[in-house]
Protein backbone atom coordinates (compact mmCIF):
# COMPACT_ATOMS: atom_id res chain seq x y z
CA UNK A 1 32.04 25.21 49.40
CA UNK A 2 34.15 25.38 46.33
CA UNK A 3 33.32 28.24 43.58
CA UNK A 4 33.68 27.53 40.06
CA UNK A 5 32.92 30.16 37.05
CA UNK A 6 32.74 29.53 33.25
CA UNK A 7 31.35 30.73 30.52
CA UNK A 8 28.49 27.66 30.01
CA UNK A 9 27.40 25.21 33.01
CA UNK A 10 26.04 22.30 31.44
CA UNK A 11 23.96 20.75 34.55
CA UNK A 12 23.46 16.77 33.19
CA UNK A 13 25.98 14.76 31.49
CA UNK A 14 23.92 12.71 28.88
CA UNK A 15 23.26 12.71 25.83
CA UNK A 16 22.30 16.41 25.52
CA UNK A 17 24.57 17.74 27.52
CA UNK A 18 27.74 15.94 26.00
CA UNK A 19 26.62 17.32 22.80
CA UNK A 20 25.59 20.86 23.92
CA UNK A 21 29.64 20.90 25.76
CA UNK A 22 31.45 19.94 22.77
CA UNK A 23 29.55 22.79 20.46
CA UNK A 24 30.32 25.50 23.00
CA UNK A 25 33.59 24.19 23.15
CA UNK A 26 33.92 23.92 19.63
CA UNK A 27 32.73 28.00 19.54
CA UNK A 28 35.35 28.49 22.08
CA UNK A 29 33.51 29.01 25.36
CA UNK A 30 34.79 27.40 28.86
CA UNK A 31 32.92 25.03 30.00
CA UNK A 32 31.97 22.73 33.66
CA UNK A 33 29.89 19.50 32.50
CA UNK A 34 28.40 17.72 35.74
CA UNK A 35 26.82 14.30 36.00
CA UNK A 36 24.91 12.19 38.30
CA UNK A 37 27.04 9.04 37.13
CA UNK A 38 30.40 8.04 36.37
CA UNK A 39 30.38 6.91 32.95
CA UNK A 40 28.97 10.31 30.36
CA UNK A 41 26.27 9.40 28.13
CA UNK A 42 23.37 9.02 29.84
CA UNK A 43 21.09 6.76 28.27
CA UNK A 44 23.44 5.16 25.73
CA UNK A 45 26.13 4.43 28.64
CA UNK A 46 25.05 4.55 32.10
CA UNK A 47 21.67 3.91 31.37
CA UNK A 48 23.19 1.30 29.15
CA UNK A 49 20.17 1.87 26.00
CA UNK A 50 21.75 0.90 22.30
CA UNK A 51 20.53 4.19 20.15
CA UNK A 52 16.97 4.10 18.99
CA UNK A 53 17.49 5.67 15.69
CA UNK A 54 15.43 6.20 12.14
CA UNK A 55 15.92 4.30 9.27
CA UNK A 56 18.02 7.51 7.42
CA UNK A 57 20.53 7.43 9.97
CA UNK A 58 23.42 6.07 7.68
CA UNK A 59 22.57 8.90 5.21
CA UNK A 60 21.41 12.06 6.77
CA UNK A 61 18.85 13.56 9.28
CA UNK A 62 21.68 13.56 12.21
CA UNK A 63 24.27 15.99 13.17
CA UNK A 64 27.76 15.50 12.05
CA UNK A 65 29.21 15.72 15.74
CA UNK A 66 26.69 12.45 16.10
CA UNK A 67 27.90 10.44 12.91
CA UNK A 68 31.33 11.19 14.38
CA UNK A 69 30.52 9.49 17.63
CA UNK A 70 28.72 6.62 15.57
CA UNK A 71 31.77 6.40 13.36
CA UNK A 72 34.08 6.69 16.39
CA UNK A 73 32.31 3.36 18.24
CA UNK A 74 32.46 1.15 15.19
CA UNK A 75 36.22 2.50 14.92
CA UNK A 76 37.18 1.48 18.17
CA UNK A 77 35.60 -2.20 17.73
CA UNK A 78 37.83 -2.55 14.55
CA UNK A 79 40.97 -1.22 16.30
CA UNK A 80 41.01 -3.10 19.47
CA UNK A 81 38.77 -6.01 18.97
CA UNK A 82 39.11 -9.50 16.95
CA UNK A 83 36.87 -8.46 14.17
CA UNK A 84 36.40 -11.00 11.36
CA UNK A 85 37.38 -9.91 8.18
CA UNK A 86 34.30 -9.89 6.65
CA UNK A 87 33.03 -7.60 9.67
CA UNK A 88 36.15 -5.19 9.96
CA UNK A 89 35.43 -4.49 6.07
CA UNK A 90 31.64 -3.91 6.50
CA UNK A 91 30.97 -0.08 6.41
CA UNK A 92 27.85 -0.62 8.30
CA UNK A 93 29.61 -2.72 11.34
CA UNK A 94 26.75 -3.54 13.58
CA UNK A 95 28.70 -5.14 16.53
CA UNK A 96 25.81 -7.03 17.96
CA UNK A 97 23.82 -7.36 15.16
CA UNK A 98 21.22 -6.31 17.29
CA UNK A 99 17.31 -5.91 15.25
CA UNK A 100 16.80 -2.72 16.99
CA UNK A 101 19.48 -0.43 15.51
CA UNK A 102 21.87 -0.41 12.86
CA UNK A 103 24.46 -0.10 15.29
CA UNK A 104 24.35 -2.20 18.51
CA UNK A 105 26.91 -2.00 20.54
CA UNK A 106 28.31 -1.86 24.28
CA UNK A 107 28.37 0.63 26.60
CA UNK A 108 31.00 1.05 27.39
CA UNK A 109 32.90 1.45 24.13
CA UNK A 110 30.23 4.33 23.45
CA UNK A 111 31.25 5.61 27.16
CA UNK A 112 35.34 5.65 25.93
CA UNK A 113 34.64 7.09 22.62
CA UNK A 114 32.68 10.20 24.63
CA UNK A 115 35.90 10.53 26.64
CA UNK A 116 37.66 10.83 23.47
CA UNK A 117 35.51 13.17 21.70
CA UNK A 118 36.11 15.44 25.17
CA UNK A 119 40.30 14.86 25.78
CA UNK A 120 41.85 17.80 24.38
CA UNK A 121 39.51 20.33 26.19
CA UNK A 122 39.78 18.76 29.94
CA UNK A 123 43.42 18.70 28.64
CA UNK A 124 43.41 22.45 27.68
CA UNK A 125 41.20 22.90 30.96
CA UNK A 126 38.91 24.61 28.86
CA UNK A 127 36.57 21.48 29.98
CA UNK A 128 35.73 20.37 33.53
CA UNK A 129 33.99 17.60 34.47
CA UNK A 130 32.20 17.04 37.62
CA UNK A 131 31.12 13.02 38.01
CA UNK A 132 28.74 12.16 40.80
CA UNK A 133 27.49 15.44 41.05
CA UNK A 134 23.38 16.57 41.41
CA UNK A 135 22.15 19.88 42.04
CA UNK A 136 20.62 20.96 45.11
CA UNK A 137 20.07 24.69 44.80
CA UNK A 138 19.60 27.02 42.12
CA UNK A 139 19.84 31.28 42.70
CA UNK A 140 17.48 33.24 40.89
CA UNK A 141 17.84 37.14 40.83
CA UNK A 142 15.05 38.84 38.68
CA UNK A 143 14.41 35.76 36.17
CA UNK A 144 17.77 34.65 35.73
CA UNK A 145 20.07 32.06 37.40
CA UNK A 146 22.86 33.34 39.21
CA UNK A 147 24.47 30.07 40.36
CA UNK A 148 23.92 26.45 41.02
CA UNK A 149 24.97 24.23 43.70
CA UNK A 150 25.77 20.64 43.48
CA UNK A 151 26.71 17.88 45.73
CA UNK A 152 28.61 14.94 45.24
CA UNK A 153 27.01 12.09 46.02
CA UNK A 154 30.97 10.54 47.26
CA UNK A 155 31.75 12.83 50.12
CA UNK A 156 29.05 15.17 50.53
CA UNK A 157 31.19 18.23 49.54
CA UNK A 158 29.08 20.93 47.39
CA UNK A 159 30.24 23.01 44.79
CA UNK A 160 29.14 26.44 43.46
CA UNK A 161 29.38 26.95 39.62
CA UNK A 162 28.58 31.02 38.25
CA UNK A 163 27.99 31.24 34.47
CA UNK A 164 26.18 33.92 31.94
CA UNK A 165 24.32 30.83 30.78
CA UNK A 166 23.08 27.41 32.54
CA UNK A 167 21.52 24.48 30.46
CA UNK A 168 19.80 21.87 32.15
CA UNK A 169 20.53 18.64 30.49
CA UNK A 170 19.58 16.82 33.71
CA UNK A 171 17.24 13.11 32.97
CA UNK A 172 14.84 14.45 34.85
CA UNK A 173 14.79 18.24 34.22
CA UNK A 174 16.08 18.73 37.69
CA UNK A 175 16.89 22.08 37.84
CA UNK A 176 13.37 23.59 36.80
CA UNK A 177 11.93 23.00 39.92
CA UNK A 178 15.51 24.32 41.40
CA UNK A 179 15.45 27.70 39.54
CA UNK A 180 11.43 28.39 39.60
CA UNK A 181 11.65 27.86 35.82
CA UNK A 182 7.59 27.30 34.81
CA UNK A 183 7.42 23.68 33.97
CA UNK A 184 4.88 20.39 33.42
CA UNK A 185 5.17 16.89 33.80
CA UNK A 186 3.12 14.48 33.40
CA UNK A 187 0.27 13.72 31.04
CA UNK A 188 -1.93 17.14 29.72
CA UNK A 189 -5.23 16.83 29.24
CA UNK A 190 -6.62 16.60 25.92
CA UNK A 191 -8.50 19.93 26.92
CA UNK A 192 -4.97 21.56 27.37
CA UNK A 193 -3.45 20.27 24.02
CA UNK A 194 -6.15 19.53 21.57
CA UNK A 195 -4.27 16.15 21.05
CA UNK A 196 -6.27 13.07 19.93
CA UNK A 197 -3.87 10.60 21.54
CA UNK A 198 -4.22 12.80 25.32
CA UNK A 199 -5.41 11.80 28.36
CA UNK A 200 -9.10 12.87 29.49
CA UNK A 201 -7.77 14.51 32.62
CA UNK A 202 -4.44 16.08 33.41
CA UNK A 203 -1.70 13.87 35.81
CA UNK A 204 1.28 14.84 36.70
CA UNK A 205 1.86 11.66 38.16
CA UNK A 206 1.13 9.87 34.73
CA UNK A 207 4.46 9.33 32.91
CA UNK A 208 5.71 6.85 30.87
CA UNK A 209 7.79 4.20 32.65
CA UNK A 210 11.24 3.87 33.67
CA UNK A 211 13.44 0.94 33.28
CA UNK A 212 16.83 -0.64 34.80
CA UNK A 213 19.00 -2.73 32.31
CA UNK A 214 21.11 -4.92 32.42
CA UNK A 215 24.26 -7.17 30.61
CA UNK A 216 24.25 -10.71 30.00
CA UNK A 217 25.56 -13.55 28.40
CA UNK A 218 25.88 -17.32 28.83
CA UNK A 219 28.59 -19.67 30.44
CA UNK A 220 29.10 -22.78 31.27
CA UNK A 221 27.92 -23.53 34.71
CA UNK A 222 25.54 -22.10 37.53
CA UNK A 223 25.17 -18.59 37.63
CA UNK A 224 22.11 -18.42 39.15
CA UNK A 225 22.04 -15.28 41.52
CA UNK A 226 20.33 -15.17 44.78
CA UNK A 227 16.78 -15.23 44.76
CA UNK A 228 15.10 -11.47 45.10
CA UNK A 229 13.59 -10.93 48.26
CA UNK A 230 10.48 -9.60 46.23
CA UNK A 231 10.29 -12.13 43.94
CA UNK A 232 7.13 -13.99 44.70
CA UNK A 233 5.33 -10.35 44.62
CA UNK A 234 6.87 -9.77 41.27
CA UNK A 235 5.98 -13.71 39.49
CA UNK A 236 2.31 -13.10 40.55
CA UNK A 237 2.20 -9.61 38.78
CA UNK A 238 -0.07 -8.72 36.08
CA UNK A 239 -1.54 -5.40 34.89
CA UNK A 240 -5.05 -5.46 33.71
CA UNK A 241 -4.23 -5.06 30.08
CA UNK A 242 -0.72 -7.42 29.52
CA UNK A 243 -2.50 -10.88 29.11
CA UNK A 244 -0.33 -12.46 31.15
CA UNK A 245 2.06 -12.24 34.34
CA UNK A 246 5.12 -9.55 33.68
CA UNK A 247 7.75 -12.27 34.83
CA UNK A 248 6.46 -14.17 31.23
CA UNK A 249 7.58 -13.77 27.46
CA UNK A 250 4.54 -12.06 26.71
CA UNK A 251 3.82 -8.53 26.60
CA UNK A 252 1.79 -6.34 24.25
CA UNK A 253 2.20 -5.63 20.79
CA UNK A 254 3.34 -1.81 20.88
CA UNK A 255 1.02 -0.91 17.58
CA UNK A 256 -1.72 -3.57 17.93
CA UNK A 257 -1.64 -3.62 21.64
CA UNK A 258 -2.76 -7.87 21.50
CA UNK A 259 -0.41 -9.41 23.74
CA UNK A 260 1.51 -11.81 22.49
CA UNK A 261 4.49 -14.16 23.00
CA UNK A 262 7.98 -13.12 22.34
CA UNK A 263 10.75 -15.86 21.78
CA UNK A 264 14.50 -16.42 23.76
CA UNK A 265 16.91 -18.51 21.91
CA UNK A 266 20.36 -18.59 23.77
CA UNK A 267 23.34 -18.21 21.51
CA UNK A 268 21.14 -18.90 18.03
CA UNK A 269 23.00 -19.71 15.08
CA UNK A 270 23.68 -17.24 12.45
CA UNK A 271 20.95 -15.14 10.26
CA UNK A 272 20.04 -12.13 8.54
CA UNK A 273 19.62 -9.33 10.46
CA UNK A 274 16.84 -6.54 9.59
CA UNK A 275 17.17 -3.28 11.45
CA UNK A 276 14.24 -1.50 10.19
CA UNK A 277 10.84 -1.87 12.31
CA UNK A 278 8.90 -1.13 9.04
CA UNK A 279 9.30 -4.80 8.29
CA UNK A 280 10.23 -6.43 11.84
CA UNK A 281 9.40 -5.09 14.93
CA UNK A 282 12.48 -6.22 16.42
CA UNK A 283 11.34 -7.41 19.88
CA UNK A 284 9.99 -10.70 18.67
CA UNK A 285 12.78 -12.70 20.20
CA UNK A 286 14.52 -11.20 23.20
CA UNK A 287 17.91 -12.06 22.69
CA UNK A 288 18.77 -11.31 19.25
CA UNK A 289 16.30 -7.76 19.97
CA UNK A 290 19.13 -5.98 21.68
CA UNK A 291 22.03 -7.69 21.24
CA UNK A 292 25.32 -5.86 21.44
CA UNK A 293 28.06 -8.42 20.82
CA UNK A 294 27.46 -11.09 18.53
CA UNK A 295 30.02 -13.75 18.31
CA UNK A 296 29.56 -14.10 14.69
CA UNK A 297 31.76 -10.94 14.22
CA UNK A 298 34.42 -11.98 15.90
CA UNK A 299 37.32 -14.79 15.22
CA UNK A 300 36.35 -18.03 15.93
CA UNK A 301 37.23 -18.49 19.87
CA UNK A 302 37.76 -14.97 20.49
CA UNK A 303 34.29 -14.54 22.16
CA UNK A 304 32.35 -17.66 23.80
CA UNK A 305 28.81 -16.02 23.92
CA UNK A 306 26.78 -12.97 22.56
CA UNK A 307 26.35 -10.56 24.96
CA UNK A 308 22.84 -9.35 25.28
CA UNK A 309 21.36 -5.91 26.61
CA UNK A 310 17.88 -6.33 28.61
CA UNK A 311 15.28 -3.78 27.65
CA UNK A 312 12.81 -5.25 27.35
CA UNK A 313 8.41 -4.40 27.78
CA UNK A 314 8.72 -6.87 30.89
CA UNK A 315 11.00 -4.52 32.86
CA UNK A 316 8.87 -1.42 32.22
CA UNK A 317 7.92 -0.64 36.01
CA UNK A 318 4.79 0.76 36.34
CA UNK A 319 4.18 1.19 40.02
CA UNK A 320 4.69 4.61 40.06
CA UNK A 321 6.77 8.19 39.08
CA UNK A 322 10.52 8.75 40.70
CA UNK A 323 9.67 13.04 39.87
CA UNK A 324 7.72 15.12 41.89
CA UNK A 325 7.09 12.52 44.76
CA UNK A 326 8.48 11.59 47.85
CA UNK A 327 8.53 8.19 47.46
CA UNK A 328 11.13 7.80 44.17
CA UNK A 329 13.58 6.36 45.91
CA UNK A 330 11.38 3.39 46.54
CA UNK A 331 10.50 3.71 42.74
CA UNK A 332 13.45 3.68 41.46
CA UNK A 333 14.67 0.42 44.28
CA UNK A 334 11.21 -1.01 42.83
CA UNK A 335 12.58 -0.78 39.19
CA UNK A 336 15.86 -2.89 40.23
CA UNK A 337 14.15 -5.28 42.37
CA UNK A 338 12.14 -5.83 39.04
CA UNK A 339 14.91 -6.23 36.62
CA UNK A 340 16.26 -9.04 39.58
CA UNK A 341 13.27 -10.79 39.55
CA UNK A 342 13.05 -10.61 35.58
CA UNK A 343 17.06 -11.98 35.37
CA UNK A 344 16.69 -14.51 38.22
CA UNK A 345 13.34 -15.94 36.37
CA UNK A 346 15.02 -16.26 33.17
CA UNK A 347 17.77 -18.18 35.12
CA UNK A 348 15.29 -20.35 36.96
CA UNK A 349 11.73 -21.00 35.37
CA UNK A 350 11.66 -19.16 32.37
CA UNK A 351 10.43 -22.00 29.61
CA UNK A 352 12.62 -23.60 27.46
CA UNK A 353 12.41 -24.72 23.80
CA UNK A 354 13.56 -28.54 24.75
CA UNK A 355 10.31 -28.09 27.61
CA UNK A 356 12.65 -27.38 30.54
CA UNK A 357 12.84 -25.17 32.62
CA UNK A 358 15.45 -21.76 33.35
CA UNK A 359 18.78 -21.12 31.89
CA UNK A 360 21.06 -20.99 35.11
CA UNK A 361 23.91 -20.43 32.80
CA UNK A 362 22.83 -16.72 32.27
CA UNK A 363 25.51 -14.62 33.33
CA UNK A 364 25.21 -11.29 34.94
CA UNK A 365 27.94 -8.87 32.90
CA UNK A 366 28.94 -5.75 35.01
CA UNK A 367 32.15 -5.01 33.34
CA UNK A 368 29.92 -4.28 30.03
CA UNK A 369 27.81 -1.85 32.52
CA UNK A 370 30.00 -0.47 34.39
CA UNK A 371 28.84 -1.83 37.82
CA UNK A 372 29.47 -4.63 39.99
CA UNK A 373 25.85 -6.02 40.01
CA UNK A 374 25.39 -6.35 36.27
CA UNK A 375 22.33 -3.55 36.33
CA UNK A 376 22.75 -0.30 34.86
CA UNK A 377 24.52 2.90 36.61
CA UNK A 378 21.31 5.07 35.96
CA UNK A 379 17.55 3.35 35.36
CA UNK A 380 16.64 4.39 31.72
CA UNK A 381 14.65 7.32 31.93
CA UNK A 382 11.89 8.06 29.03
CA UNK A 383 10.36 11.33 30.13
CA UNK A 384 11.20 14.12 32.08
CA UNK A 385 9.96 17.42 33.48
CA UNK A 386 9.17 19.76 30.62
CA UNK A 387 9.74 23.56 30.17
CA UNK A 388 7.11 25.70 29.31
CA UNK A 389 8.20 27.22 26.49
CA UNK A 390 7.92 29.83 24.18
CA UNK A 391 6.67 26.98 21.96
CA UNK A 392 4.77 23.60 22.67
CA UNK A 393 4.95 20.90 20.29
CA UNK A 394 1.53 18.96 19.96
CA UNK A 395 0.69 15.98 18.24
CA UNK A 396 -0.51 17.61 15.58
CA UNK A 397 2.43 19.01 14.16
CA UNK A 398 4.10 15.49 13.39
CA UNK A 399 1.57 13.06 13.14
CA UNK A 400 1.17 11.82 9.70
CA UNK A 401 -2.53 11.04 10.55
CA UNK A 402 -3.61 14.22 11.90
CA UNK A 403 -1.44 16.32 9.02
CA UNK A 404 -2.93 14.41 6.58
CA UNK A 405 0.77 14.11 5.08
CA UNK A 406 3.96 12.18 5.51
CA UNK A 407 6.22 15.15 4.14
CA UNK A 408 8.50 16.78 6.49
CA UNK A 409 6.92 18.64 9.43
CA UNK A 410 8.64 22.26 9.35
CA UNK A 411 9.14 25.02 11.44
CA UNK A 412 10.75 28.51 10.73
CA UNK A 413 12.35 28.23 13.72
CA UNK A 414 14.34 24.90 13.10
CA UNK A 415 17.71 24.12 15.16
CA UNK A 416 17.62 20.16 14.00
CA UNK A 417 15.89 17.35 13.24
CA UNK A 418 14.35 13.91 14.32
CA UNK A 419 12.18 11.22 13.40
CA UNK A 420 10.74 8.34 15.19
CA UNK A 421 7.44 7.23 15.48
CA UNK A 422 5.27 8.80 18.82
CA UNK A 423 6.61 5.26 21.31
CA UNK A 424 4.96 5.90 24.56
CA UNK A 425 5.60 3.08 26.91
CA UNK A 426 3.05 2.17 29.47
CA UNK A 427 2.55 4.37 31.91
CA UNK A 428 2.85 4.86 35.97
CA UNK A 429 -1.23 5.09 35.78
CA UNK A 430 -1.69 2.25 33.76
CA UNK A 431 -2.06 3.19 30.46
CA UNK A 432 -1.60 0.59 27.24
CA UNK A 433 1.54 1.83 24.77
CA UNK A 434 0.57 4.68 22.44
CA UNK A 435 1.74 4.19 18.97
CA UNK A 436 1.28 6.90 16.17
CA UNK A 437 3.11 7.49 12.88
CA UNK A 438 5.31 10.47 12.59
CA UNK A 439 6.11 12.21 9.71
CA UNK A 440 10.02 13.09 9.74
CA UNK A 441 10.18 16.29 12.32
CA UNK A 442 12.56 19.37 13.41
CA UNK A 443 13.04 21.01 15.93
CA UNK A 444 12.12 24.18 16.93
CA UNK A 445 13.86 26.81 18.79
CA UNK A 446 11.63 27.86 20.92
CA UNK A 447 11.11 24.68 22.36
CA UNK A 448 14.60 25.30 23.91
CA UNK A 449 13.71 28.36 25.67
CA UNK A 450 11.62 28.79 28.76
CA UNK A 451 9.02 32.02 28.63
CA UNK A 452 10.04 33.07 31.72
CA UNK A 453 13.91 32.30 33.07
CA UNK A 454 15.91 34.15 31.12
CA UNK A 455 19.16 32.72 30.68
CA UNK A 456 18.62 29.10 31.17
CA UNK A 457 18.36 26.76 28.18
CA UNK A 458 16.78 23.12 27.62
CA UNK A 459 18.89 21.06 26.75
CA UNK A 460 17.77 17.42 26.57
CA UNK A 461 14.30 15.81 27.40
CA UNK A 462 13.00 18.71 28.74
CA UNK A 463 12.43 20.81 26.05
CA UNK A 464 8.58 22.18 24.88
CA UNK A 465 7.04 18.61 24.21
CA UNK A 466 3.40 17.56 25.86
CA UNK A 467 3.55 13.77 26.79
CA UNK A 468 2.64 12.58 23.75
CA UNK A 469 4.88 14.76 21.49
CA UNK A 470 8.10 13.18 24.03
CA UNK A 471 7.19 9.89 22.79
CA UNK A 472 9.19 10.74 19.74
CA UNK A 473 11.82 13.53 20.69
CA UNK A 474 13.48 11.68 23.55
CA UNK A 475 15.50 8.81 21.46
CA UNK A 476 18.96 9.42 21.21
CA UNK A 477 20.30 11.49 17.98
CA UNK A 478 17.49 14.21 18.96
CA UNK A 479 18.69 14.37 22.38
CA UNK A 480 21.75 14.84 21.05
CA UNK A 481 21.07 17.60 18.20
CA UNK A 482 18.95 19.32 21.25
CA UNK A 483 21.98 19.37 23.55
CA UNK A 484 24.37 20.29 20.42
CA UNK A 485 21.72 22.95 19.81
CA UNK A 486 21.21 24.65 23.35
CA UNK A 487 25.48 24.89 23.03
CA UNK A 488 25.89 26.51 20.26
CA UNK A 489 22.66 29.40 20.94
CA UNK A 490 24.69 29.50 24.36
CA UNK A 491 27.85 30.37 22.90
CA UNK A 492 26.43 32.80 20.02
CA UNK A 493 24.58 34.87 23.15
CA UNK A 494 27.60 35.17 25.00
CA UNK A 495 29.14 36.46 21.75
CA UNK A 496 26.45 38.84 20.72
CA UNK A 497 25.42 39.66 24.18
CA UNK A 498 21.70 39.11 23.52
CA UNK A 499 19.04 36.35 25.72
CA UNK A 500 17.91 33.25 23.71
CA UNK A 501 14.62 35.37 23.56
CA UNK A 502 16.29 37.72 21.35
CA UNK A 503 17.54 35.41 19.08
CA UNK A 504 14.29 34.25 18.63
CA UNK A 505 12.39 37.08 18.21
CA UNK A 506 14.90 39.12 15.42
CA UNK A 507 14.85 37.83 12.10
CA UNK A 508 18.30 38.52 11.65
CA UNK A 509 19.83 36.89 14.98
CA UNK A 510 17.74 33.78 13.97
CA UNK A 511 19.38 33.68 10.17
CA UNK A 512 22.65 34.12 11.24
CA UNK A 513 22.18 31.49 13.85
CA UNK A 514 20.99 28.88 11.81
CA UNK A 515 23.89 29.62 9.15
CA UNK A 516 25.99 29.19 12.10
CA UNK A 517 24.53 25.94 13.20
CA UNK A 518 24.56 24.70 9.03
CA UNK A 519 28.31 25.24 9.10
CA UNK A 520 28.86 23.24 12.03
CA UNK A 521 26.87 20.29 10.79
CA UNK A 522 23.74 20.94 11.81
CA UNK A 523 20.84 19.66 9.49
CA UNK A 524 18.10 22.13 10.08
CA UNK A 525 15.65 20.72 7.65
CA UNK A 526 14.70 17.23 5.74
CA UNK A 527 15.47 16.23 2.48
CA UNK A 528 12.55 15.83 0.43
CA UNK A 529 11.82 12.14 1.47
CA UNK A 530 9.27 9.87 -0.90
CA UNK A 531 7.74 7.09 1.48
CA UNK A 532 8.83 5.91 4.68
């Protein structure tokens, strides 16, 4: 057993927990950052997800730390790649002029940017990093956690990491269960939450569903990979309410919930590109959806195919949760086997414009992943165990519907802010998509802080949501001003020697720590916005 002690152990190397390392660093705090994965990032690297962002994004309602790694990603793409002229001069740069964000781009040039933003402190060994690593064991002496344990997943070995203050930025909200930290998961009960859009009875086995991407593109030739060994359970698949088998191009309308057909066009020529699902939903043809290299931005022979980025409603697996069971291994196997099946359909008897059949030319990209196989380091991971806090956000704090308004949803407390509409996939219990209109949100503090452990903050998708309310915290820019967030009240504890509690509770601690958090780039509150 190795010990380790710091001043901030940031269990969970995603989004949030990038984020909440580089503000503690920033405030000058030492720092171990673990992670289950190689590559840091979590869902916009190993999990290999393009950022689901609001329409604002290029203008405010994001931290600065997170425009600097959006600026950083389109910077690398005009240092070391073959732009075109016309795209190395475009502000904007969308790299795959992808429909779903503004910027679309790979993995792993969002996974070497992250290793940027973090060189000088591993350099200064103010900054470790632990890769591979999960916890296994949490101490808890009279409400507060002493140490943590984790294992790595190479050799076995554990380590033992002591800190005044331990944020779980884990996918899954790992170390709740770990520490005795009071948590939920699952769907509430409209009894328990008042919500419209709740389910009749409470299930904690009811969560939205996970996914496995993967990278592709097209070449010349056969590429067709071996056929699944589940893939004649997975063509004859159909939930009750998709209107057709999952290994199809149809799927439901998210809003409308009518099922209906999406389109595939390998390698289309040229057009406009709208990034803003107020006027195109995005997902109507799969390839252009979530693209993440386009050739169109590049010199003419420099790249012989987009490269595409599966995530799509066919791959949400819905057999069943990977937390709080014994069976998520299976789960999370039954994901993969899914995404094969999807990838070696498309290959083989997907249908073609020209009334063929299959594109065996699809070609599996790892080296865009990270992985050998093509498929993701991490599934992508939509909802997580949730603290209970010292406050729950409900549905009716952000929905436009149920506030009557579309102004800014405040709170007193604010450490951020978000927007995105409430996007619940379908669900482990079989539950359609759940679509409702958010007005543009914050983020409250005491979401961050369990009502019980004392010195352990939330920092990622585990923070005081209800299953509905996750729908729209968990994309990635409020992950990241959570984990940003959780770092910096960290930090300011350490230096004023009070619990997150306190700095809740006193008037004062709370104004100076949101002047703090303003000065670092923190946008506490929305501009007054007219129309959405």
């Amino acid at each position: 057993m190795k010990d380790l002690a710091t001043d901030v152990a940031i269990i969970g190397g995603g989004m949030g927990g990038v984020a909440a390392a580089l503000a503690a660093l920033k405030s000058g705090r030492r720092v171990v950052l673990t992670n289950p994965a190689g590559w840091l990032g979590g869902q916009l690297t190993s999990q290999a997800v393009p950022p689901d962002e609001h329409i604002w994004v290029e203008q405010f309602g994001v931290t600065a730390s997170y425009r600097a790694l959006r600026d950083g990603i389109r910077d690398y793409y005009r240092a070391f790649y073959p732009l075109t002229e016309e795209a190395r001069g475009t502000r904007q740069l969308n790299p795959g002029l992808g429909h779903v964000s503004r910027l679309c781009h790979e993995p792993k040039v969002a996974a070497a940017v992250i290793e940027q933003m973090l060189a000088p402190f591993l350099s200064s060994t103010r900054l470790v990093v632990l890769r591979s690593h999960t916890p296994v064991e949490a101490q808890v002496n009279d409400d507060q956690v002493s140490c943590v344990t984790l294992e790595d997943a190479r050799t076995g070995t554990r380590v033992r990491i002591t800190a005044p203050f331990v944020l779980d930025a884990t996918e899954t909200g790992e170390l709740l269960p770990l520490s005795g930290t009071d948590y939920v998961v699952g769907a509430e009960s409209r009894e328990q939450t008042g919500e419209p859009s709740a389910a009749e009875t409470f299930d904690p086995q009811n969560v939205q569903s996970i996914t496995w991407c993967f990278a592709f593109d097209h070449a010349d030739g056969d590429n067709t990979i071996e056929k699944p060994e589940n893939y004649e359970y997975w063509r004859s698949y159909e939930p009750e309410f998709w209107g057709a088998p999952l290994l199809s191009f149809v799927a439901p309308n998210p809003r409308t919930l009518a099922p209906e057909t999406r389109t595939f066009g390998v390698n289309p020529e040229r057009a406009a590109v709208t990034s803003d699902q107020r006027s195109n939903d995005g997902d109507r043809d799969l390839w252009t959806f979530r693209r993440i290299l386009a050739r169109d931005n590049f010199v003419h022979g420099a790249i012989d195919s987009d490269i595409v980025l599966a995530n799509w409603p066919m791959l949400d697996y819905l057999e069943g949760s990977i937390i709080d069971t014994p069976e998520s291994e299976r789960h999370l196997e039954g994901a993969k086997e899914l995404a094969r099946c999807y990838f070696y359909w498309l290959q083989t008897e997907a249908p073609r414009p020209d009334g063929g059949k299959g594109w065996p030319g699809l070609r599996l990209r790892g080296d865009v992943v990270g992985t050998d196989d093509g498929f993701a380091q991490m599934p992508y991971i939509r909802e997580s165990r949730r603290i209970l806090a010292m406050r729950t956000i409900v549905e009716q704090d952000i929905s436009v519907s149920l506030r009557n308004s579309a102004d800014p949803s405040s709170f007193d407390d604010s450490v951020g802010v978000g927007m995105y509409r409430i996007d619940i996939h379908p669900s482990t219990r079989g539950d359609n998509y759940i679509d409702v209109e958010c007005a543009p949100f914050e983020i409250p503090l005491g979401a961050l802080i369990p009502r019980r452990t004392s010195n352990l903050i939330a920092a990622a998708k585990n923070i005081g949501t209800t299953h509905i309310t996750n729908g729209a915290y968990r994309l990635h820019p409020v992950e990241w001003n959570i984990g940003e967030s959780a770092g910096h009240l960290a930090a300011f504890c350490i230096s004023h020697d009070v619990r997150p509690k306190a700095v809740l509770e006193d008037p004062a601690l709370l104004a100076e720590f949101q002047r703090l958090l303003v000065e670092s780039g923190v946008e506490i509150h929305w501009p007054q916005i007219t129309g959405y």
